[in-house]
N, C-alpha and C. Protein backbone atom coordinates (compact mmCIF):
# COMPACT_ATOMS: atom_id res chain seq x y z
N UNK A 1 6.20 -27.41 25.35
CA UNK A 1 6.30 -28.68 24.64
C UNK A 1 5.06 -28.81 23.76
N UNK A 2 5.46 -29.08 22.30
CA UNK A 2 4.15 -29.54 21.67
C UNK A 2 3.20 -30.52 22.11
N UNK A 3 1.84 -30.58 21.90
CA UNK A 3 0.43 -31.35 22.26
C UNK A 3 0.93 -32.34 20.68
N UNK A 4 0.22 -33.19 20.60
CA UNK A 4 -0.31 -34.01 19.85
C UNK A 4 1.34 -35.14 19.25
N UNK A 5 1.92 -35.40 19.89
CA UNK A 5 2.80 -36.41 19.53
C UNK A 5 2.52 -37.91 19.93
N UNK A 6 1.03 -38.31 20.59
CA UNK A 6 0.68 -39.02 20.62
C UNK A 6 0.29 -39.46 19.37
N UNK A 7 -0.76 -38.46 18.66
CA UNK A 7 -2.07 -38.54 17.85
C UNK A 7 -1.10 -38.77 16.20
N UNK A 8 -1.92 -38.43 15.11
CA UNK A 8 -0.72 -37.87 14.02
C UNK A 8 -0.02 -36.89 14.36
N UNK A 9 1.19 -37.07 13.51
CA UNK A 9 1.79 -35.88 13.14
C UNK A 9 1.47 -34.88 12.55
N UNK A 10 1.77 -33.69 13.34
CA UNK A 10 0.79 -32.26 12.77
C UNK A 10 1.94 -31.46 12.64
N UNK A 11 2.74 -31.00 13.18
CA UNK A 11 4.07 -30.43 12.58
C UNK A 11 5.43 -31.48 12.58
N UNK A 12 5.90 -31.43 11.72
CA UNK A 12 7.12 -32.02 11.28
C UNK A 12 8.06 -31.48 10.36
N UNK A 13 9.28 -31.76 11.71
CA UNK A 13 10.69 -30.87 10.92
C UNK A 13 11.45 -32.13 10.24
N UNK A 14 12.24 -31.74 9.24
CA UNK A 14 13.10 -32.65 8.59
C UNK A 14 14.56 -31.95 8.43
N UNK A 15 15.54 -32.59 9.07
CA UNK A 15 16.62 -31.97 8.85
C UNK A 15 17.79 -33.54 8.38
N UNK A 16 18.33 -32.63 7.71
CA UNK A 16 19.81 -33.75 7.20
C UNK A 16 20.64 -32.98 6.51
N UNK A 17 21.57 -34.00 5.76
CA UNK A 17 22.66 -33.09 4.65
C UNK A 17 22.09 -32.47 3.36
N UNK A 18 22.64 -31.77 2.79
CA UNK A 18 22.12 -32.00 2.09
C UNK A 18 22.03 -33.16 0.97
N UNK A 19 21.38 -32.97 -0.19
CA UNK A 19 21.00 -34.47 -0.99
C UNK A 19 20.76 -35.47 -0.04
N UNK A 20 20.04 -35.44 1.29
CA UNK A 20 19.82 -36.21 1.39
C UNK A 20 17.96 -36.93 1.65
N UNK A 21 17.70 -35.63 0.71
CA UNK A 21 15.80 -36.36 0.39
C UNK A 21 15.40 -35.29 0.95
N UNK A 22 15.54 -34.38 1.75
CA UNK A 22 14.61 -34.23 3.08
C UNK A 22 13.27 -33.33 1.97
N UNK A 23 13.60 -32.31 1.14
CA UNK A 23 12.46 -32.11 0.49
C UNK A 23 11.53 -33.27 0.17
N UNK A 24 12.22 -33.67 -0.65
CA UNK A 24 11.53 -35.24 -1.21
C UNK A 24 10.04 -35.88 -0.11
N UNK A 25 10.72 -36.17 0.85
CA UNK A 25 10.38 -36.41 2.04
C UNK A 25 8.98 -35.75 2.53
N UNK A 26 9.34 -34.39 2.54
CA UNK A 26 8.44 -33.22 2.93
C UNK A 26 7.35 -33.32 2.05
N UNK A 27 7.66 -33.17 0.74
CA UNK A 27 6.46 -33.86 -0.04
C UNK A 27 5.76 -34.26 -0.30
N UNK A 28 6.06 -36.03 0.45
CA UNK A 28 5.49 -37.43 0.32
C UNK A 28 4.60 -37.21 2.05
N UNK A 29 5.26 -36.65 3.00
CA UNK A 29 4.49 -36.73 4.26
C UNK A 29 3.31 -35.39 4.08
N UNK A 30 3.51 -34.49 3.38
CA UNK A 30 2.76 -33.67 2.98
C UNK A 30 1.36 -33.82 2.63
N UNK A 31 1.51 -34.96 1.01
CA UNK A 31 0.37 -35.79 0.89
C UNK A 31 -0.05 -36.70 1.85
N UNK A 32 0.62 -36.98 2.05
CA UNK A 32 0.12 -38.94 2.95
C UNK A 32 -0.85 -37.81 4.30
N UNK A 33 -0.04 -37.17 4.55
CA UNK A 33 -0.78 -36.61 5.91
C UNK A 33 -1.47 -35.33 5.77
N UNK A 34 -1.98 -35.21 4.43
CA UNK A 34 -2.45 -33.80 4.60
C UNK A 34 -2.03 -32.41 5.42
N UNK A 35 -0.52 -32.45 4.78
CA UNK A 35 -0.24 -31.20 5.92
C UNK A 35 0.05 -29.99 4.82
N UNK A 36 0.28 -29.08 5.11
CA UNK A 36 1.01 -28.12 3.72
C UNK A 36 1.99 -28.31 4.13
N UNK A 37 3.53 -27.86 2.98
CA UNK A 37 4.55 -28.28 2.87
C UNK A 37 5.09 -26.70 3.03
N UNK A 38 6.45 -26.72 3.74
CA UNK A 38 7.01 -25.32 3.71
C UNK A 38 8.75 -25.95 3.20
N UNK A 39 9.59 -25.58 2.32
CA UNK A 39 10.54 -25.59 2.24
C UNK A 39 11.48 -24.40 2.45
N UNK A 40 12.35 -24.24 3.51
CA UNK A 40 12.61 -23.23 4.22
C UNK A 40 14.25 -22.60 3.03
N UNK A 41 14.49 -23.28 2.02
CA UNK A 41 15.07 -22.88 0.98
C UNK A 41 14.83 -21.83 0.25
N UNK A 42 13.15 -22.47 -0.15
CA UNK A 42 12.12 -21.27 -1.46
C UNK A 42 11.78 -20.33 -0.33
N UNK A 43 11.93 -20.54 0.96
CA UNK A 43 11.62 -19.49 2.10
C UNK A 43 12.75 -18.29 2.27
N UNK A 44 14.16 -19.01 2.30
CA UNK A 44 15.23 -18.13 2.79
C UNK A 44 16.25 -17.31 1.75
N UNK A 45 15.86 -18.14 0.47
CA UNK A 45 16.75 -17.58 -0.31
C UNK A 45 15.72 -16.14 -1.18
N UNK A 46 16.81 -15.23 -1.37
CA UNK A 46 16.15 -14.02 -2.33
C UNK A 46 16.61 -14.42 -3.85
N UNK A 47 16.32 -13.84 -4.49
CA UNK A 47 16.73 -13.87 -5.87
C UNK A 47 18.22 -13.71 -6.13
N UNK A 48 19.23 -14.67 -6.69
CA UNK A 48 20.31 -14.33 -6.95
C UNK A 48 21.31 -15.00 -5.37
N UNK A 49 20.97 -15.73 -4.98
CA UNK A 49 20.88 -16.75 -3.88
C UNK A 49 21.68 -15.54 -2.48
N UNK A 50 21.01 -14.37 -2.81
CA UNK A 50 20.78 -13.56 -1.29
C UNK A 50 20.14 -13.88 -0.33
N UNK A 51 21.11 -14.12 0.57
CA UNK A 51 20.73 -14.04 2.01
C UNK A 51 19.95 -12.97 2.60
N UNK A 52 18.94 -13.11 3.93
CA UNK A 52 17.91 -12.08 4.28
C UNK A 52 19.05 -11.85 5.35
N UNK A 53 18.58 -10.67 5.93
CA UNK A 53 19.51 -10.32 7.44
C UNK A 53 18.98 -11.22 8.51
N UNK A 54 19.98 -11.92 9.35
CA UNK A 54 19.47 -12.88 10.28
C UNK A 54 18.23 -12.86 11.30
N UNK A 55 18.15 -11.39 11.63
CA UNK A 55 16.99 -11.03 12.29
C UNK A 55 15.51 -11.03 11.57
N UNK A 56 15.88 -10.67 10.29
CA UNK A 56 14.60 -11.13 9.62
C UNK A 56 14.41 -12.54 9.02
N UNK A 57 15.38 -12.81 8.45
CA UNK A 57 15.24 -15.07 8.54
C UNK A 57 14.87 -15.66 9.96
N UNK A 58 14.88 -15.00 11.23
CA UNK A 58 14.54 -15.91 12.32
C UNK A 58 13.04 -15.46 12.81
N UNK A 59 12.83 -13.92 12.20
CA UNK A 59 11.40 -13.68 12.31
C UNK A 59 10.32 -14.21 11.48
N UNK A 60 11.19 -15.00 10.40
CA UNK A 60 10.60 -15.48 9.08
C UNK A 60 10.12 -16.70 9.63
N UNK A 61 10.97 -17.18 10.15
CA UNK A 61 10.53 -19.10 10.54
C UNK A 61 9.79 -19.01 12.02
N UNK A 62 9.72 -18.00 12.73
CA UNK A 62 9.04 -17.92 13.77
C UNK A 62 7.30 -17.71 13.08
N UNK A 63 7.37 -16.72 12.24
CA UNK A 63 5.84 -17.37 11.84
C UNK A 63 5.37 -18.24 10.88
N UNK A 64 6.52 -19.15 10.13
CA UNK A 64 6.11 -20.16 9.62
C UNK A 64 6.08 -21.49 10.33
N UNK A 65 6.65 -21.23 11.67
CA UNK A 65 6.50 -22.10 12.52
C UNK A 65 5.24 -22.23 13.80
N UNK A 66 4.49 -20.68 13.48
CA UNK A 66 3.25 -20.87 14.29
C UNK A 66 2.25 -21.35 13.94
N UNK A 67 2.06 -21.80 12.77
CA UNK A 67 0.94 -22.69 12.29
C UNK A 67 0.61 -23.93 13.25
N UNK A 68 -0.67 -24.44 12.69
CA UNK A 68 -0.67 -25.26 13.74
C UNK A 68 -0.45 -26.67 12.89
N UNK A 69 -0.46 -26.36 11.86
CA UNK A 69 0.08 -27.81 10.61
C UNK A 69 0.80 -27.55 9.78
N UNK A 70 2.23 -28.54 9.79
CA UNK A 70 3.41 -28.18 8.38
C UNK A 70 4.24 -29.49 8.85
N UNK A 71 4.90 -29.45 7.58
CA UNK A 71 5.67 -30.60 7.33
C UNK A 71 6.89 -29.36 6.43
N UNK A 72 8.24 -29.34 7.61
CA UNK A 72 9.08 -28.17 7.14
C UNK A 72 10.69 -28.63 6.86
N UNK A 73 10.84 -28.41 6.08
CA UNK A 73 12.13 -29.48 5.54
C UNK A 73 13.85 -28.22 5.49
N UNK A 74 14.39 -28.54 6.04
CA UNK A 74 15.86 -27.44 5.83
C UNK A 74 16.84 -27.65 6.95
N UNK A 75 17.57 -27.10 6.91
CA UNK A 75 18.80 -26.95 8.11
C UNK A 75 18.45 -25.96 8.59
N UNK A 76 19.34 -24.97 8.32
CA UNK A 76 19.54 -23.64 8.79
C UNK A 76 19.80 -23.47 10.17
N UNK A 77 21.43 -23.94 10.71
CA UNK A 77 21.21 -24.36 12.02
C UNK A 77 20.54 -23.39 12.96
N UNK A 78 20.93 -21.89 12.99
CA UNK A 78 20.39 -20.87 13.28
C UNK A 78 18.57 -20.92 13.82
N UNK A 79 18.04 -21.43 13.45
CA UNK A 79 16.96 -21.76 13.49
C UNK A 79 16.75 -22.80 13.75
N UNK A 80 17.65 -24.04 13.59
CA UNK A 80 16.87 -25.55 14.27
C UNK A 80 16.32 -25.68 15.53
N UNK A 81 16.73 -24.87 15.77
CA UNK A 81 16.05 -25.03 17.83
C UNK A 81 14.21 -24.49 17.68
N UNK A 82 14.45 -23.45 17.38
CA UNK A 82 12.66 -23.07 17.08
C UNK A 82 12.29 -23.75 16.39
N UNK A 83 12.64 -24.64 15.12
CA UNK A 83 11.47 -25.84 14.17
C UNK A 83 11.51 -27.06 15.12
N UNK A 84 12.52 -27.22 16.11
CA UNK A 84 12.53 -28.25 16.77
C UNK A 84 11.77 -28.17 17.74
N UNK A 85 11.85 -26.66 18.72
CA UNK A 85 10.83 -26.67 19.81
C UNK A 85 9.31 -26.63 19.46
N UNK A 86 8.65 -25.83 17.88
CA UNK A 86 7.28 -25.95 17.50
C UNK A 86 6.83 -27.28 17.04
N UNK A 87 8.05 -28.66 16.73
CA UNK A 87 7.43 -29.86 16.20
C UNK A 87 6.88 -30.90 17.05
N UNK A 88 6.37 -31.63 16.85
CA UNK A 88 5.62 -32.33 17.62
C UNK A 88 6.29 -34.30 16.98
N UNK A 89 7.25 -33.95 15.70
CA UNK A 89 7.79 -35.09 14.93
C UNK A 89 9.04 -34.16 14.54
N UNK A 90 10.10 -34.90 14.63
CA UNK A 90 11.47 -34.71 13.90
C UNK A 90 12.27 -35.76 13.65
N UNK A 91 12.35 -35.49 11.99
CA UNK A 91 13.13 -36.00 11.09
C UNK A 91 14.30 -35.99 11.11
N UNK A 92 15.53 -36.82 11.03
CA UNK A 92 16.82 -36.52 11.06
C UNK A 92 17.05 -37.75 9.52
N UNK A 93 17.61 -37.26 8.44
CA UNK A 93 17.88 -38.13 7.78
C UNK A 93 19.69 -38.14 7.64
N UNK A 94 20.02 -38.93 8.40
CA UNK A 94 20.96 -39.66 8.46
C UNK A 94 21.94 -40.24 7.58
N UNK A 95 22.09 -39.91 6.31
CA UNK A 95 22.46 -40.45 5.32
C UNK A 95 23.93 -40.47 5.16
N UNK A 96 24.60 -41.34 4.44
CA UNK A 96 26.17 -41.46 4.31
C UNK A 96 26.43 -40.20 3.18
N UNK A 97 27.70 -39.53 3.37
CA UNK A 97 28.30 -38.79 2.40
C UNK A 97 27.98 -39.03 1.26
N UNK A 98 28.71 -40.22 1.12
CA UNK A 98 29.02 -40.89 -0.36
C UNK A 98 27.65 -40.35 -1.12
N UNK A 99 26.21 -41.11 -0.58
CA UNK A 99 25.43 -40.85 -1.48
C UNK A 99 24.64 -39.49 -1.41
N UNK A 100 24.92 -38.80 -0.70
CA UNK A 100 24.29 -37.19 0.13
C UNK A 100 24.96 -36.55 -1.30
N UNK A 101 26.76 -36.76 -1.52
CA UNK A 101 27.46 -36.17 -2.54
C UNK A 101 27.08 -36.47 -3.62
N UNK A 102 26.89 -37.62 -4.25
CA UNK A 102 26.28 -37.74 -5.18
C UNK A 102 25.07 -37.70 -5.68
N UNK A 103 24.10 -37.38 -4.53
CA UNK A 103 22.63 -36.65 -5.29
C UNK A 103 22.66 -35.37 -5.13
N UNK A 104 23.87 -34.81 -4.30
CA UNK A 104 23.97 -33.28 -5.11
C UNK A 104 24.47 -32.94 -5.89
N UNK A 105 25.50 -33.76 -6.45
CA UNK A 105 26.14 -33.38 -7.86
C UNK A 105 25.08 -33.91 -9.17
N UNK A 106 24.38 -35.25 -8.79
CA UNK A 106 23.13 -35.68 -9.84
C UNK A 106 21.91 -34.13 -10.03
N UNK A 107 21.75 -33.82 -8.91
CA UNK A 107 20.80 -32.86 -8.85
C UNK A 107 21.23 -31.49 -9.67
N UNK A 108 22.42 -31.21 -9.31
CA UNK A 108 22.94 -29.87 -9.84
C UNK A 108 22.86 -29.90 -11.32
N UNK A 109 23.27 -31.34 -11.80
CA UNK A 109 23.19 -31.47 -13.06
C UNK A 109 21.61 -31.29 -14.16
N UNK A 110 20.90 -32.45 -13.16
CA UNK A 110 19.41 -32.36 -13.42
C UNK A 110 18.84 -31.26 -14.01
N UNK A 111 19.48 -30.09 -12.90
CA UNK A 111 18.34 -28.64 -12.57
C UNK A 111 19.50 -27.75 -12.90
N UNK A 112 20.59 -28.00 -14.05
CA UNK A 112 21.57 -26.85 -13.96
C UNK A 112 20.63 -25.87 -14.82
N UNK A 113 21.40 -24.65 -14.15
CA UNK A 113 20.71 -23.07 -14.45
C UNK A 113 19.33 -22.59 -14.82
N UNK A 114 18.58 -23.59 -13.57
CA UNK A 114 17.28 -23.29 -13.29
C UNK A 114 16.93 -23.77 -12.01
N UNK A 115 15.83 -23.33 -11.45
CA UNK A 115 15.95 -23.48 -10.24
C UNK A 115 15.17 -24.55 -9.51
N UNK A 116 15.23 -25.51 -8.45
CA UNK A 116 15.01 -26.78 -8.58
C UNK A 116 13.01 -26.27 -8.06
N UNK A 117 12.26 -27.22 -8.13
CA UNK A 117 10.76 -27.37 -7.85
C UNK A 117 10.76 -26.25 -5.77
N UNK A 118 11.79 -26.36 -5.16
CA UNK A 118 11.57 -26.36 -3.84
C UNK A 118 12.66 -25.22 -3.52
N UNK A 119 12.95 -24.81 -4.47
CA UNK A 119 13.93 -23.49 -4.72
C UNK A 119 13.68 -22.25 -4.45
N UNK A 120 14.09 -21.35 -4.10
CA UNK A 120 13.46 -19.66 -4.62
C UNK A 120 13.41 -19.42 -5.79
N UNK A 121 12.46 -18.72 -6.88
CA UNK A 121 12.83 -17.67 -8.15
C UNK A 121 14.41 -17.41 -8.11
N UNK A 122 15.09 -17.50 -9.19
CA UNK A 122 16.03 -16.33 -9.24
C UNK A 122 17.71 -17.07 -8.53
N UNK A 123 17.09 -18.28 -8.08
CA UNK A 123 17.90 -19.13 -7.38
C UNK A 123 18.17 -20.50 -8.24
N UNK A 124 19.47 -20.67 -9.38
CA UNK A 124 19.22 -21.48 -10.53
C UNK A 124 20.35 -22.23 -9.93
N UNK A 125 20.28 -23.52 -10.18
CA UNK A 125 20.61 -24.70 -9.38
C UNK A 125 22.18 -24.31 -10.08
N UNK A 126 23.28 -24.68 -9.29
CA UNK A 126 24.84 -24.99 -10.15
C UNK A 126 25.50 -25.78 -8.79
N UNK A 127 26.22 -26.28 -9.88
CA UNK A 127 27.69 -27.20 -8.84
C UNK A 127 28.63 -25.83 -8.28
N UNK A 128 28.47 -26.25 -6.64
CA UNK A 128 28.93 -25.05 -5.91
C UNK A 128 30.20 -25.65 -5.25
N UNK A 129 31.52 -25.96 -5.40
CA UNK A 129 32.43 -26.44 -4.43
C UNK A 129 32.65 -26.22 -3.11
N UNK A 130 31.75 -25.07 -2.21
CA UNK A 130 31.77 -25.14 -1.13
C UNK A 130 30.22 -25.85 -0.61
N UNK A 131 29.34 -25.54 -1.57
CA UNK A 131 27.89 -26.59 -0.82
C UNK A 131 28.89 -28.00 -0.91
N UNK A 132 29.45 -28.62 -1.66
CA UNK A 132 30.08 -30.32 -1.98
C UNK A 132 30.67 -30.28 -0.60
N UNK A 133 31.58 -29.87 -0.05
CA UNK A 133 32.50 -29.80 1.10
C UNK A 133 31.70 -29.37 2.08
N UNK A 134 30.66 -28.55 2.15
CA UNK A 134 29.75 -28.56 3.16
C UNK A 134 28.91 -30.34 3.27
N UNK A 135 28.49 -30.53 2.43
CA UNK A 135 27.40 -31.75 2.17
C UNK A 135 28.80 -32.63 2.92
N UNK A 136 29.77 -32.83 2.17
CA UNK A 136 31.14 -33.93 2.78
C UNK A 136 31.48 -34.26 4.08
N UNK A 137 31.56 -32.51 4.43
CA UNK A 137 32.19 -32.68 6.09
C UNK A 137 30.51 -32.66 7.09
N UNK A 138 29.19 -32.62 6.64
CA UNK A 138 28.43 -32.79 7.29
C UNK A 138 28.10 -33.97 8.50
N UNK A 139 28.80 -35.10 8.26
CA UNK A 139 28.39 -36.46 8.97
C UNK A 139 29.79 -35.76 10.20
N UNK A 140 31.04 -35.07 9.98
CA UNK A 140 31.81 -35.00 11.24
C UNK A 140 31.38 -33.27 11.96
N UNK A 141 30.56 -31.92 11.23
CA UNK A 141 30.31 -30.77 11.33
C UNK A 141 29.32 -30.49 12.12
N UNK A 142 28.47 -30.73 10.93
CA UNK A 142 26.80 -30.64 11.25
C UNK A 142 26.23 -31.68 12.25
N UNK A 143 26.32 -32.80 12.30
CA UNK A 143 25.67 -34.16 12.51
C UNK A 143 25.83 -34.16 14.19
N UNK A 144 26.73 -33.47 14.97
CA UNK A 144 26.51 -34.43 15.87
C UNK A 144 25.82 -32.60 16.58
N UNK A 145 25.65 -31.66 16.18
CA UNK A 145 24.98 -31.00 17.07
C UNK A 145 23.52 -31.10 16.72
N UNK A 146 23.30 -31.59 15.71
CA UNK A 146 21.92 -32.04 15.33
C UNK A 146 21.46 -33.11 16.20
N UNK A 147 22.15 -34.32 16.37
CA UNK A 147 21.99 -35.02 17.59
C UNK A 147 21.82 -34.44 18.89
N UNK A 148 22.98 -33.95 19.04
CA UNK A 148 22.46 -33.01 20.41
C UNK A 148 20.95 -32.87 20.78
N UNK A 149 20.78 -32.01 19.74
CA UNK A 149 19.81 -30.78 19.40
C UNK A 149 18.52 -32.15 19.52
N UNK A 150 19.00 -33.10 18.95
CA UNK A 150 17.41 -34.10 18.74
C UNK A 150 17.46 -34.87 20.61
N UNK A 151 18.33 -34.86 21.45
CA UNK A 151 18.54 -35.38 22.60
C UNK A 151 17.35 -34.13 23.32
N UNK A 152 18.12 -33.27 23.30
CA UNK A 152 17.30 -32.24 24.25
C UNK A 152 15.90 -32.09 24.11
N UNK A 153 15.61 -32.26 22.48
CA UNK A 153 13.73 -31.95 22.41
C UNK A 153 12.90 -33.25 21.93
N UNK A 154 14.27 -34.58 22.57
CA UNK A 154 13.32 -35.41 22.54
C UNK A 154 11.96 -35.45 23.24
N UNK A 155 12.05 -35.42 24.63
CA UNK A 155 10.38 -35.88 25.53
C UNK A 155 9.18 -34.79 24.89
N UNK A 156 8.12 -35.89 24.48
CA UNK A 156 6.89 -35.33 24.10
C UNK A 156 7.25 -35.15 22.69
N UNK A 157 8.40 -36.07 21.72
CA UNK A 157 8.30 -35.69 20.52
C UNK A 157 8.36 -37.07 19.82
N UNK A 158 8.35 -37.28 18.74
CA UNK A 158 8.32 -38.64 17.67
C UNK A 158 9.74 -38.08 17.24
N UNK A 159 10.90 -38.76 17.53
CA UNK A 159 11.82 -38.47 16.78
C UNK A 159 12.53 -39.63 16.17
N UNK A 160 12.68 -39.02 14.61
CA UNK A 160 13.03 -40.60 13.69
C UNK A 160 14.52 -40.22 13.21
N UNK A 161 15.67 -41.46 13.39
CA UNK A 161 16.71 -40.90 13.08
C UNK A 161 16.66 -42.31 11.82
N UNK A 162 16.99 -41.84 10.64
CA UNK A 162 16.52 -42.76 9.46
C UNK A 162 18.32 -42.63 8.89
N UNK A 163 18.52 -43.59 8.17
CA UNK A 163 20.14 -43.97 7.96
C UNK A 163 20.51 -44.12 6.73
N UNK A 164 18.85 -44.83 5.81
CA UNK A 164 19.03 -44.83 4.26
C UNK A 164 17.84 -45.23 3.73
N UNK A 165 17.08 -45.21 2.52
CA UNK A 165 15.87 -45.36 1.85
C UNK A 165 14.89 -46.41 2.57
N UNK A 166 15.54 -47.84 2.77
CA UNK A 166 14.55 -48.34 2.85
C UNK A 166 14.08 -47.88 4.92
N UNK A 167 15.04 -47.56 6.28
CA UNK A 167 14.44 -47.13 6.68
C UNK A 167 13.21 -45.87 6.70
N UNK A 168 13.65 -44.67 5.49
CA UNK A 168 12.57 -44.14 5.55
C UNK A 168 11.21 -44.75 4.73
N UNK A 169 11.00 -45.80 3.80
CA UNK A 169 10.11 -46.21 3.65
C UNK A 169 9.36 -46.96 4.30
N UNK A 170 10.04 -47.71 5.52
CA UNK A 170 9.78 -48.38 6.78
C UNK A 170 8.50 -47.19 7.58
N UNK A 171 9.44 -46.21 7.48
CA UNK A 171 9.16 -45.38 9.11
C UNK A 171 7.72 -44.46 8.40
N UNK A 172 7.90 -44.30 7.39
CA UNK A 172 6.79 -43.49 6.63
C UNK A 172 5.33 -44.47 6.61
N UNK A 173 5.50 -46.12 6.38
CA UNK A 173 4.75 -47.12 6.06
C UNK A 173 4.00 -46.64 7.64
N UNK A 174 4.64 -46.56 8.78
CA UNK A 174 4.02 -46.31 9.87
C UNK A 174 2.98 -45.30 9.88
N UNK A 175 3.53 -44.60 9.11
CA UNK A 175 2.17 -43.46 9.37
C UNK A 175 0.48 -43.21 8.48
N UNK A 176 -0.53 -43.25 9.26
CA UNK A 176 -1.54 -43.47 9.07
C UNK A 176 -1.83 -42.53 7.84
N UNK A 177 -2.26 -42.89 6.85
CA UNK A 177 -2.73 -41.68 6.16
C UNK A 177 -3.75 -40.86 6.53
N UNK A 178 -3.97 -39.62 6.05
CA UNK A 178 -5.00 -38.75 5.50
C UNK A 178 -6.20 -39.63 5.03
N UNK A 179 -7.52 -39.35 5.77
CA UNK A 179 -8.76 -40.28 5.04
C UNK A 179 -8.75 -39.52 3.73
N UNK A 180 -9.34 -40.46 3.20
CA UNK A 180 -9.85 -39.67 1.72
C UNK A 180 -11.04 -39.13 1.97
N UNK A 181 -11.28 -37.51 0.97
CA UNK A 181 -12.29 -37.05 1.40
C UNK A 181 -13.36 -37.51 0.64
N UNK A 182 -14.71 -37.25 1.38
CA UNK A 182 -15.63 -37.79 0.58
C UNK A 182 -16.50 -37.33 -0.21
N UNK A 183 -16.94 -37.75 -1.29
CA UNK A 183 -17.45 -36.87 -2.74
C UNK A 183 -18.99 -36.38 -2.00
N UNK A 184 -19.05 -35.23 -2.18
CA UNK A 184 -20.24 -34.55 -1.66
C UNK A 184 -21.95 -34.66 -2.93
C-alpha cells in the first residue's frame, strides 16, 4: 500500500472516458502540485498509432510507475491495477457520454492531422468511429470495472470520483499548492 495519502498527493492516477479532461487535469495538478506529468498516450503509442507488444507496454508503466512523484493520466485497462496499486490519489472522472462525445469529436476537429500536445509523434489526431463507440459505450463497458477496481484499492488511498467540471474544480480547490520557490 502506498505511504503518504495522508500528506499531499505524490502519485496520482487519472482515469475516465475518453474526452473526458483527464489530460487536462494531469496538467493543472501537475503545476498546482509540483509533480511531473506522464501521459500514458505520448507513452504507449508508436508512430503511426502502433501498438507496443503487451509485455513491453506493462514493463513500460511498471517503471513509469516507480517514481516516487507523477501525476499519470490514461486508461489502458491492462495496466490500471499497477497505476492504481503505485498511487497514493485516484482520479476517476466520471463524466456523461453526451459531453465525453462531444469533446472528442470538438478535439478531433481542433487537432485534425496533427497530433494533440499529450500525443505521441507520428500519432495525428482524426475522427475514429470506433474510439466514438468506445467513448459511448464507456459509462455501461468500461465504468463499472473501474469502480470495481477503485473499491478494492480504496484503503490508504484519496479516491475522487468527480461527475462534471464544477466538481473537479471543487475537489482540485482542496488541494494545497506547491510553495512558491524562493528567489535566491
Amino acid at each position: 500500500m502506498p505511504d503518504g495519502a495522508a500528506g499531499p498527493p505524490r502519485r496520482v492516477a487519472i482515469v475516465g472516458s475518453g474526452g473526458a479532461g483527464k489530460s487536462t487535469l494531469a496538467r493543472e495538478l501537475g503545476e498546482r502540485l509540483g509533480l511531473p506529468v506522464i501521459h500514458l498516450d505520448k507513452e504507449h503509442w508508436l508512430p503511426g498509432w502502433v501498438e507496443p507488444p503487451a509485455d513491453e507496454w506493462a514493463a513500460r508503466v511498471e517503471a513509469l510507475t516507480a517514481g516516487d512523484r507523477w501525476v499519470i493520466d490514461g486508461n489502458y485497462g491492462g495496466t490500471m491495477e499497477a497505476r492504481f496499486e503505485a498511487a497514493d490519489t485516484i482520479v476517476f472522472l466520471d463524466f456523461s457520454r453526451w459531453l465525453c462525445t462531444f469533446r472528442v469529436i470538438r478535439r478531433a476537429t481542433l487537432h485534425r492531422r496533427r497530433p494533440r500536445p499529450d500525443m505521441a509523434p507520428g500519432c495525428d489526431e482524426r475522427l475514429d468511429p470506433d474510439f466514438i463507440r468506445w467513448v459511448w459505450t464507456y459509462p455501461d463497458r468500461s465504468r463499472p470495472p473501474v469502480l470495481a477496481a477503485l473499491e478494492r484499492y480504496r484503503e490508504g488511498r484519496r479516491i475522487a470520483v468527480l461527475r462534471n467540471t464544477r466538481e473537479v474544480r471543487a475537489w482540485v480547490g482542496t488541494l494545497t499548492p506547491r510553495p512558491p520557490l524562493l528567489a535566491s
